[in-house]
C-alpha atoms as a PDB file:
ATOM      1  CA  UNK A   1    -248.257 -58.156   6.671  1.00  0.00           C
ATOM      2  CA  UNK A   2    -248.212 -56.530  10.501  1.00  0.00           C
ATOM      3  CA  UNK A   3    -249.579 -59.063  12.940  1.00  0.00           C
ATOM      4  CA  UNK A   4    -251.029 -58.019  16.438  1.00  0.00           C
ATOM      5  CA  UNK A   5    -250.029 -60.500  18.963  1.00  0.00           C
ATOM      6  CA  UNK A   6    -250.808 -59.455  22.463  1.00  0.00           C
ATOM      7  CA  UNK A   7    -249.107 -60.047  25.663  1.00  0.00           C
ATOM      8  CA  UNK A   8    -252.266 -61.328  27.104  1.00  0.00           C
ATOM      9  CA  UNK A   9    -252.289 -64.054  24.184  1.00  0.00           C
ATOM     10  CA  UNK A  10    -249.526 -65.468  25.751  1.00  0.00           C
ATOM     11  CA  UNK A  11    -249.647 -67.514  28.930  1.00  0.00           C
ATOM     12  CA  UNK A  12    -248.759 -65.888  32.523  1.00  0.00           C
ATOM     13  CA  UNK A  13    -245.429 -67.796  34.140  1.00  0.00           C
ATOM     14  CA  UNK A  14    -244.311 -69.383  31.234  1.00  0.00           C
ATOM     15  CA  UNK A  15    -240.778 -70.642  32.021  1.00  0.00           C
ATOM     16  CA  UNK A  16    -239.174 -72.514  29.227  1.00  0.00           C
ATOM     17  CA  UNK A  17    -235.917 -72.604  30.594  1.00  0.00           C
ATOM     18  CA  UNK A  18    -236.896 -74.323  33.845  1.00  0.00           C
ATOM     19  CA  UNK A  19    -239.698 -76.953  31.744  1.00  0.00           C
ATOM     20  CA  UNK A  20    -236.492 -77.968  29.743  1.00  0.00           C
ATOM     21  CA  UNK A  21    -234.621 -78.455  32.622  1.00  0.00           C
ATOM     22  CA  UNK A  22    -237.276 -80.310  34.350  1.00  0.00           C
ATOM     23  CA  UNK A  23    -239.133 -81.878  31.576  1.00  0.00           C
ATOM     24  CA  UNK A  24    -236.567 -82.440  28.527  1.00  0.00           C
ATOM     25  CA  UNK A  25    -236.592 -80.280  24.903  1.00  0.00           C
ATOM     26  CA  UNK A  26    -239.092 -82.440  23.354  1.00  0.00           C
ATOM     27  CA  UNK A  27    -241.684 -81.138  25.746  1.00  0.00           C
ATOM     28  CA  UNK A  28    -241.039 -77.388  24.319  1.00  0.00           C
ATOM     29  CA  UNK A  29    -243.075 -76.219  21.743  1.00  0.00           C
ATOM     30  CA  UNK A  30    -241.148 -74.429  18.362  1.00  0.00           C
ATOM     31  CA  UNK A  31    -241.850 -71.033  19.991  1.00  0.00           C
ATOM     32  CA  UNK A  32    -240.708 -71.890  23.593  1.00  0.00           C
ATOM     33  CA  UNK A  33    -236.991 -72.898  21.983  1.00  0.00           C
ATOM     34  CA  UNK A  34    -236.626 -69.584  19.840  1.00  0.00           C
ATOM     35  CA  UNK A  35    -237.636 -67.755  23.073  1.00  0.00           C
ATOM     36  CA  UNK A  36    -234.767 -69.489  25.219  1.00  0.00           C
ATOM     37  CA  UNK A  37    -232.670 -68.528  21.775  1.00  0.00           C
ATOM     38  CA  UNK A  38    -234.198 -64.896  22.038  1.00  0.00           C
ATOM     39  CA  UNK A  39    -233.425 -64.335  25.827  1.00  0.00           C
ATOM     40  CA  UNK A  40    -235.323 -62.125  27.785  1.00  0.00           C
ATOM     41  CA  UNK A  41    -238.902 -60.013  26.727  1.00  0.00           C
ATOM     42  CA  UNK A  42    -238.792 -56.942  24.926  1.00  0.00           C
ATOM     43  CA  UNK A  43    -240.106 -54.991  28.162  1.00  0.00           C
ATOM     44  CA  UNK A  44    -243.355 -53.174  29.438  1.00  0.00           C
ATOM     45  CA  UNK A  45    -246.239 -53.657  26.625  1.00  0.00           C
ATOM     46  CA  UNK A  46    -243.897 -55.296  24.241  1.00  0.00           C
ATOM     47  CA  UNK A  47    -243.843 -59.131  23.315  1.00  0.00           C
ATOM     48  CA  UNK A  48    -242.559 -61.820  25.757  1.00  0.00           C
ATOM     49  CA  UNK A  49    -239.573 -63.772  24.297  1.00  0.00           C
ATOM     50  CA  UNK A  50    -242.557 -66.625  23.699  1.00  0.00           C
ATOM     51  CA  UNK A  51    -244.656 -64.089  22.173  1.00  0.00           C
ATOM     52  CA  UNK A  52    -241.662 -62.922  19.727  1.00  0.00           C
ATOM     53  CA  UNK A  53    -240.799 -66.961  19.060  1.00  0.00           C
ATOM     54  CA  UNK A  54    -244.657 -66.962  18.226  1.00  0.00           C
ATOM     55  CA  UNK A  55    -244.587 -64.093  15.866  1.00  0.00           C
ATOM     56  CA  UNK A  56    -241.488 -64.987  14.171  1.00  0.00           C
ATOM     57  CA  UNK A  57    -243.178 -68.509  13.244  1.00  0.00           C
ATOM     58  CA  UNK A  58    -245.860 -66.342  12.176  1.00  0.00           C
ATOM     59  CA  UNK A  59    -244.051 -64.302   9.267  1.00  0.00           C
ATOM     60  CA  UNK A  60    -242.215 -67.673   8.288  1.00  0.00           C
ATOM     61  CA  UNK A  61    -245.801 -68.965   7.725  1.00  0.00           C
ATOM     62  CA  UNK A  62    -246.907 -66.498   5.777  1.00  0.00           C
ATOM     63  CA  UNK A  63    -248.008 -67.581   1.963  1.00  0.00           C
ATOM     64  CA  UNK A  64    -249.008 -70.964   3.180  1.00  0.00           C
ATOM     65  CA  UNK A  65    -245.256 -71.998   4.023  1.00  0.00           C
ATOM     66  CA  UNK A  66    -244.163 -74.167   6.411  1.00  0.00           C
ATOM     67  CA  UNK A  67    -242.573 -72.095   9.253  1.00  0.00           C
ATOM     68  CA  UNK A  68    -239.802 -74.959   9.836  1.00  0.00           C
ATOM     69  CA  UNK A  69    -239.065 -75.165   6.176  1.00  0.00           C
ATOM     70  CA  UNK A  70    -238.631 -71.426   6.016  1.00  0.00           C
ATOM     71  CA  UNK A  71    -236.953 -70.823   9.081  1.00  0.00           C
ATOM     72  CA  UNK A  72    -234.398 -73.564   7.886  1.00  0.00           C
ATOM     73  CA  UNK A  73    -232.873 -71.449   4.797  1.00  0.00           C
ATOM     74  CA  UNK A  74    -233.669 -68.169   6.322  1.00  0.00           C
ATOM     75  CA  UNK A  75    -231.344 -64.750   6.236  1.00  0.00           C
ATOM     76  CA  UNK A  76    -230.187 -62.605   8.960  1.00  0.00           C
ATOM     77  CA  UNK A  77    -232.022 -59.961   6.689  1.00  0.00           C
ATOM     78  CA  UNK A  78    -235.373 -61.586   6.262  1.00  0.00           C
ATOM     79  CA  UNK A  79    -234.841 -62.037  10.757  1.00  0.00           C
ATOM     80  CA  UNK A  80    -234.302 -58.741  11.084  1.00  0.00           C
ATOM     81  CA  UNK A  81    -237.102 -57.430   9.338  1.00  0.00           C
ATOM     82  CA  UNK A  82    -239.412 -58.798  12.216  1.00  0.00           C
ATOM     83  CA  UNK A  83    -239.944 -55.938  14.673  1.00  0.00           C
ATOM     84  CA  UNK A  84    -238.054 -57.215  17.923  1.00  0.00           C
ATOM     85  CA  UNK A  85    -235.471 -59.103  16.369  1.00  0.00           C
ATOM     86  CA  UNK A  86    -232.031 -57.606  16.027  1.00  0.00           C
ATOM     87  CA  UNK A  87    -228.925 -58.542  14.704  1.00  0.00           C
ATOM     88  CA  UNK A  88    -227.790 -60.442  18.192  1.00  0.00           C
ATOM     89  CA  UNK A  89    -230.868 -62.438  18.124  1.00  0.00           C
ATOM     90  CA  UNK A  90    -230.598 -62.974  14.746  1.00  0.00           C
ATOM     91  CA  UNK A  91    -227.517 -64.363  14.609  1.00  0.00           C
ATOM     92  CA  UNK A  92    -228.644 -66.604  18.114  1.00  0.00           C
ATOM     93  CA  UNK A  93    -231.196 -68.376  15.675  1.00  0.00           C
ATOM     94  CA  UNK A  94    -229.064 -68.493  12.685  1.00  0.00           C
ATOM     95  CA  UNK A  95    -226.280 -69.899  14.779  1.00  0.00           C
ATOM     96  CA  UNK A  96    -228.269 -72.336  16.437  1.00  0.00           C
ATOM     97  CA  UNK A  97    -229.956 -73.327  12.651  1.00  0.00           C
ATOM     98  CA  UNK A  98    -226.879 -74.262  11.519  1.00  0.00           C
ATOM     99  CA  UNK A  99    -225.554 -76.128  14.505  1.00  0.00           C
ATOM    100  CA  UNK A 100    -228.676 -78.232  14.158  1.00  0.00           C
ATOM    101  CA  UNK A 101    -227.956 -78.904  10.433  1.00  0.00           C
ATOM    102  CA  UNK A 102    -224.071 -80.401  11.517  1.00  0.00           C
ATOM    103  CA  UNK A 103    -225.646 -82.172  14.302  1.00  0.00           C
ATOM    104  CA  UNK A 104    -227.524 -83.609  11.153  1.00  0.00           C
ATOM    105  CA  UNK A 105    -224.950 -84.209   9.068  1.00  0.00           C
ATOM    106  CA  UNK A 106    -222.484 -85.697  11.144  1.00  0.00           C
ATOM    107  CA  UNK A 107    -221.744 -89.618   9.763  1.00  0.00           C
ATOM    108  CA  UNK A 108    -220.847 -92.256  12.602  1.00  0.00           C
ATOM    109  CA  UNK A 109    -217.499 -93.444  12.452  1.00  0.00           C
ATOM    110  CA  UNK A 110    -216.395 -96.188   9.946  1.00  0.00           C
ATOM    111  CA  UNK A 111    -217.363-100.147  11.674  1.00  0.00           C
ATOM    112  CA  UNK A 112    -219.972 -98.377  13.497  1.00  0.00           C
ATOM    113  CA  UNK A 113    -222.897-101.128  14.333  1.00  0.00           C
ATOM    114  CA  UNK A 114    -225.731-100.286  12.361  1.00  0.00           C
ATOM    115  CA  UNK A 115    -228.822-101.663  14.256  1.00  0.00           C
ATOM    116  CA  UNK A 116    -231.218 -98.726  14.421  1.00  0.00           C
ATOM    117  CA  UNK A 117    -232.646 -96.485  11.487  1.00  0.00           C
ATOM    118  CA  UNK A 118    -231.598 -93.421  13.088  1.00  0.00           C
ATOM    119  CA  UNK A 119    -227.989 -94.295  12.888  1.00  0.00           C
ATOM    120  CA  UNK A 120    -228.341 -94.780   9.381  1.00  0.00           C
ATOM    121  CA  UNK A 121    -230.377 -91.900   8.261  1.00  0.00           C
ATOM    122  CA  UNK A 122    -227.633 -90.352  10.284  1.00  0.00           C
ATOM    123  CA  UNK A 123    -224.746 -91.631   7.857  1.00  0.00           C
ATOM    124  CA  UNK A 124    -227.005 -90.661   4.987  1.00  0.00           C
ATOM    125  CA  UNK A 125    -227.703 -86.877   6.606  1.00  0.00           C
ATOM    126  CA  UNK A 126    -225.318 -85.048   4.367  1.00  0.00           C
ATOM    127  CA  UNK A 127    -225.849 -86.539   1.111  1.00  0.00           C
ATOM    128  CA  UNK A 128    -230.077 -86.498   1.494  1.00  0.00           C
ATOM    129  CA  UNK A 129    -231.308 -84.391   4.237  1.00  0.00           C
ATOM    130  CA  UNK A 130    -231.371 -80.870   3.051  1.00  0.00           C
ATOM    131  CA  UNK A 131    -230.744 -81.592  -0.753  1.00  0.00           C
ATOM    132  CA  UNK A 132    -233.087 -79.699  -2.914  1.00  0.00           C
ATOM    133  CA  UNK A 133    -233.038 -82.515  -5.508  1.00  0.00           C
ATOM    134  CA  UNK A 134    -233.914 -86.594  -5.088  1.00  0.00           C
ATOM    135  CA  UNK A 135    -231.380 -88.225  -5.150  1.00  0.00           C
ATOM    136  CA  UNK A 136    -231.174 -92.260  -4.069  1.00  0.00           C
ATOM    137  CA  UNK A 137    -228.328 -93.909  -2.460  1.00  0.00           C
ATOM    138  CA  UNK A 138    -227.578 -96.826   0.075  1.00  0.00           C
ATOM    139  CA  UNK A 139    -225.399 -97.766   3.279  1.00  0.00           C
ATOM    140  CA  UNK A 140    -223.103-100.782   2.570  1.00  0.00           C
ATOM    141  CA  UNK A 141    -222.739-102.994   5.790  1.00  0.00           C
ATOM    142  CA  UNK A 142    -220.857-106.130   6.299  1.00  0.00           C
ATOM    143  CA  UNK A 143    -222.226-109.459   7.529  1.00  0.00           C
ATOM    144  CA  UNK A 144    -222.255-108.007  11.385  1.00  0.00           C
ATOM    145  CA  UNK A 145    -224.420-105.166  10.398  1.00  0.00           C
ATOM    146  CA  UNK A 146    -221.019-103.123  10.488  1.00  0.00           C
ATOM    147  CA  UNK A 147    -221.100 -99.382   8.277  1.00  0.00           C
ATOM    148  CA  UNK A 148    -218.473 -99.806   5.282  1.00  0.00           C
ATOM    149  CA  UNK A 149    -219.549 -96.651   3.851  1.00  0.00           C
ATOM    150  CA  UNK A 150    -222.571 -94.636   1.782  1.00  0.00           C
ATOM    151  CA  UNK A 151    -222.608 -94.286  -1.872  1.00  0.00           C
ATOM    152  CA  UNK A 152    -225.193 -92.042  -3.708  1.00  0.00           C
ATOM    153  CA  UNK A 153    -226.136 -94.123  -6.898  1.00  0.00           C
ATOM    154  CA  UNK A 154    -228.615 -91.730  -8.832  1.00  0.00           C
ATOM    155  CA  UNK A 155    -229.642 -87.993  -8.761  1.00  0.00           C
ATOM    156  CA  UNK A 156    -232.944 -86.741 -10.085  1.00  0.00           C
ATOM    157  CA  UNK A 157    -235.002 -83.509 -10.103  1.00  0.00           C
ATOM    158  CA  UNK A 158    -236.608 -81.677  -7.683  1.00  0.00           C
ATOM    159  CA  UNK A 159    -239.121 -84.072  -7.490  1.00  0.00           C
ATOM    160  CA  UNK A 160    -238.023 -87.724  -8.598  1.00  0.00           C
ATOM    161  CA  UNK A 161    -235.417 -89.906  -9.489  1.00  0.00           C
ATOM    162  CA  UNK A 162    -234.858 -93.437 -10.823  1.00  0.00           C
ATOM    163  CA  UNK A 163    -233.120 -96.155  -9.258  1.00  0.00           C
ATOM    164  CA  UNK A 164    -233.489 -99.870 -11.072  1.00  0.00           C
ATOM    165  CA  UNK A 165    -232.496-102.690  -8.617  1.00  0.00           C
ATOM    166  CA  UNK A 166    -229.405-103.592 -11.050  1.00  0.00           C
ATOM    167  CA  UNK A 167    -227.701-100.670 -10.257  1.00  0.00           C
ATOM    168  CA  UNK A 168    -228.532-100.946  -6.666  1.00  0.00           C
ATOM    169  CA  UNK A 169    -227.432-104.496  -6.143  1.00  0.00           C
ATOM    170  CA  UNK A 170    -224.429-103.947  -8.416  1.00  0.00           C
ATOM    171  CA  UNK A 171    -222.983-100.987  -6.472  1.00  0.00           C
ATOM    172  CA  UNK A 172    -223.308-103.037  -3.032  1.00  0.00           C
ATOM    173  CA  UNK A 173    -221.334-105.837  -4.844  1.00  0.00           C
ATOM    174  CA  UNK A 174    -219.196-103.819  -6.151  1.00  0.00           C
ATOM    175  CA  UNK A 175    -218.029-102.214  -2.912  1.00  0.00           C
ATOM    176  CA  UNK A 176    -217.952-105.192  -0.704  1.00  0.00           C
ATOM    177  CA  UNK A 177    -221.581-104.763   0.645  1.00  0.00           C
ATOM    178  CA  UNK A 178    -222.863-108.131   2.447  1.00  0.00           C
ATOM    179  CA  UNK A 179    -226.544-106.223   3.719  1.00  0.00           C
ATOM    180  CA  UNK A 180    -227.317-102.676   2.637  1.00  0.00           C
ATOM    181  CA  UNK A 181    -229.900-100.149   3.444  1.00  0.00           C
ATOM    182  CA  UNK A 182    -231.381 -98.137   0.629  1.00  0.00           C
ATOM    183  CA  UNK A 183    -232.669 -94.489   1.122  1.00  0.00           C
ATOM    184  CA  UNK A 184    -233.841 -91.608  -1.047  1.00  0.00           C
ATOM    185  CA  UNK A 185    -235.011 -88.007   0.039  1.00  0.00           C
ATOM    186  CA  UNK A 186    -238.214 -86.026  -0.506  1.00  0.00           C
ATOM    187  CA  UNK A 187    -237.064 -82.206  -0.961  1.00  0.00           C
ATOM    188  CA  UNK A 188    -240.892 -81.701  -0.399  1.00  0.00           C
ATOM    189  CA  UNK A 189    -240.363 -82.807   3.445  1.00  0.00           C
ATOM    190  CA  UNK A 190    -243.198 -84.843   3.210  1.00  0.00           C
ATOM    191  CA  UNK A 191    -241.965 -88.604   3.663  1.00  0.00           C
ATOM    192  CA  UNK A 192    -245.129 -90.809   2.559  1.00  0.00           C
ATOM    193  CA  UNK A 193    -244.033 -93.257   0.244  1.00  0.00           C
ATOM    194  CA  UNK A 194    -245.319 -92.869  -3.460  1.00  0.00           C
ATOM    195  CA  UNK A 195    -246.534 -96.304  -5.002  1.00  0.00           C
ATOM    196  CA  UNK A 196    -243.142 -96.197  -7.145  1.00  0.00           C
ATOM    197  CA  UNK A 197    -241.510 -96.064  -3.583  1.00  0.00           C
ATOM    198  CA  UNK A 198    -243.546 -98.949  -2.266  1.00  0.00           C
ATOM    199  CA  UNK A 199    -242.909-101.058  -5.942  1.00  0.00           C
ATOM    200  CA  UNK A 200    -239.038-100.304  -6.233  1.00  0.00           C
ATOM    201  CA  UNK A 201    -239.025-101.349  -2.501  1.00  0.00           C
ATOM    202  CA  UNK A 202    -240.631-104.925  -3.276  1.00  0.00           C
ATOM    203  CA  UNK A 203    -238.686-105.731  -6.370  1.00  0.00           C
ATOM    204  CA  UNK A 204    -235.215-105.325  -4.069  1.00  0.00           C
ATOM    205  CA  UNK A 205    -236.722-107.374  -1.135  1.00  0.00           C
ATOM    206  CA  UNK A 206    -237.288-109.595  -4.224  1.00  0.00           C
ATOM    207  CA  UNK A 207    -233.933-109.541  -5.812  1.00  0.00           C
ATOM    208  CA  UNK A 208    -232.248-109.798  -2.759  1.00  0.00           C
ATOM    209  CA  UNK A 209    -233.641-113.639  -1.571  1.00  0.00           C
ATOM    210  CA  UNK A 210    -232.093-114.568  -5.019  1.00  0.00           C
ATOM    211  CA  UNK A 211    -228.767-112.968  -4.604  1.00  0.00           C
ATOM    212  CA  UNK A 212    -228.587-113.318  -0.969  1.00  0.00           C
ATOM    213  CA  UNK A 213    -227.662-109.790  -0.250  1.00  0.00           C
ATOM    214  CA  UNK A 214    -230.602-108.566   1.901  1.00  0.00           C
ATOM    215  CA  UNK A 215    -231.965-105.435   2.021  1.00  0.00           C
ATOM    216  CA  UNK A 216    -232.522-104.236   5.613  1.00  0.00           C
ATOM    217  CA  UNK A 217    -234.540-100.852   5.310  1.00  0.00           C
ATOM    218  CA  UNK A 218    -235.929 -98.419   3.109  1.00  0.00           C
ATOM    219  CA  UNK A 219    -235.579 -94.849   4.634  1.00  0.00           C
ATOM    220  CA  UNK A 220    -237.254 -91.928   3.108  1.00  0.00           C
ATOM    221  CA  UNK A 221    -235.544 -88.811   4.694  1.00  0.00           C
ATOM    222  CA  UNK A 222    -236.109 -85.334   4.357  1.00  0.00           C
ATOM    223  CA  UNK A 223    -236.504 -81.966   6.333  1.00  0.00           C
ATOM    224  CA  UNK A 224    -235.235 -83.189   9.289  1.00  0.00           C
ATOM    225  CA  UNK A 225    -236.569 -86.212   9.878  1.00  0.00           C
ATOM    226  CA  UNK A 226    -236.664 -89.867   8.203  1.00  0.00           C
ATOM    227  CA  UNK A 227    -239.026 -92.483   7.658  1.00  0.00           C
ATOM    228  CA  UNK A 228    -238.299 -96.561   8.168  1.00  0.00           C
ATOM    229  CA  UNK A 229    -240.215 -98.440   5.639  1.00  0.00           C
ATOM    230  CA  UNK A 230    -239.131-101.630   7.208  1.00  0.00           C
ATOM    231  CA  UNK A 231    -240.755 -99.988  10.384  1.00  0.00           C
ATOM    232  CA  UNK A 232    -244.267 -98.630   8.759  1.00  0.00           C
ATOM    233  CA  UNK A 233    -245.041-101.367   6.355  1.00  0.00           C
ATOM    234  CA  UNK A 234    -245.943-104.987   6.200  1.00  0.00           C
ATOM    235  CA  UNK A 235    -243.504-105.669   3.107  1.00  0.00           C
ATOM    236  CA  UNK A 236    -240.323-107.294   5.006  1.00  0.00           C
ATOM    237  CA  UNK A 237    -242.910-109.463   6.499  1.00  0.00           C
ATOM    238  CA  UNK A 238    -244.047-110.236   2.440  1.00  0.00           C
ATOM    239  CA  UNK A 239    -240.731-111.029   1.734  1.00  0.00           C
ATOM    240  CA  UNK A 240    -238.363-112.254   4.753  1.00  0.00           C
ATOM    241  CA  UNK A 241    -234.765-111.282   4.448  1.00  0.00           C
ATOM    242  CA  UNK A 242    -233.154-114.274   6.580  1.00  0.00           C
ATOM    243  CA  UNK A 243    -231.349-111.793   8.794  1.00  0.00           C
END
């Protein structure tokens, strides 16, 4: 597919570089941060570096993909078959790609306080983030909220798995676990909770009053991102966890 994107589709005295400066990342769309990645504009008639960013989220769109989810696994082939985009951009992207997926995956330090999801869909990164298969596992955390460690308890296919609360509770016990967060992945990106997530979720808030381990959080996490059930639902409220 050839796509005709126009220099006069693209905004006179866009400056990316100085709106990050001034305004923060966040305020950047996708195709503003591949053109500070790209560098400067092709030249006379050709695409701005915005206009290339634009067209490059284009092609990794086509066939009703998600551009993020295809620009996370892409080549430097499939980059270089975009007209403008050579091997030293190519490898720009790629480069800064896989920085973002460390940045990811990197697991605080052992003791580290655990008091925001974040931190723990952090610790989880590696094991769930980018996985192309569900797969359900926990953070163990002593009585001041402290990380002990991650454990990955079950492993399904590409599109479920199965967790029952006795292995959940039985790992945390078995590792030392006072409180524990539990967390599975959605290789699909999207992080809605099924009804199975939203049952399995009350039966641990459940079994947790009676053993007196409580369950702080549910996270969902996938493509990137991560979801707090704790945060987005009304069922800690349902069923208090004392802490």
């Amino acid at each position: 597919m050839t796509y005709h994107l126009r220099i006069t589709d693209i905004p006179c005295g866009d400056r990316p570089r100085e709106r990050l400066l001034s305004q923060g990342a966040k305020s950047l769309s996708t195709a503003e941060l591949l053109a500070i990645l790209l560098g400067t504009g092709q030249g006379p008639g050709k695409l701005s570096a915005v206009g290339l960013g634009q067209l490059i989220l284009q092609t990794m769109g086509e066939h009703q993909r998600d551009p993020l989810s295809s620009l996370r696994d892409v080549s430097a082939y499939d980059l270089t078959q975009i007209s403008g985009v050579g091997p030293a951009k190519a490898t720009s992207i790629l480069a800064a790609i896989e920085l973002g997926k460390r940045v990811l995956q990197a697991i605080p330090p052992e003791k580290t306080i655990v008091d925001d999801p974040a931190i723990a869909a952090a610790a989880l990164s590696h094991d769930l983030m980018w996985q192309a298969q569900e797969r359900f596992a926990i953070v163990l955390l002593d009585i001041r909220h402290r990380l002990l460690g991650t454990k990955v308890i079950t492993i399904g296919t590409a599109t479920e798995t199965l967790a029952h609360p006795r292995e959940i509770f039985k790992e945390v016990i078995r590792h030392g676990g006072v409180r524990c967060i539990v967390a599975h992945n959605h290789p699909s990106g999207n992080l809605d909770p099924s009804p199975e997530d939203l049952a399995l979720t009350r039966q641990l808030l459940q079994g947790a009053q009676i053993l007196g381990i409580p369950v702080l959080d549910h996270l969902i996490i996938g493509n990137g991102d991560y979801r707090s059930l704790r945060q987005t639902t009304q069922l800690w409220q349902e069923t208090p966890q004392g802490v």
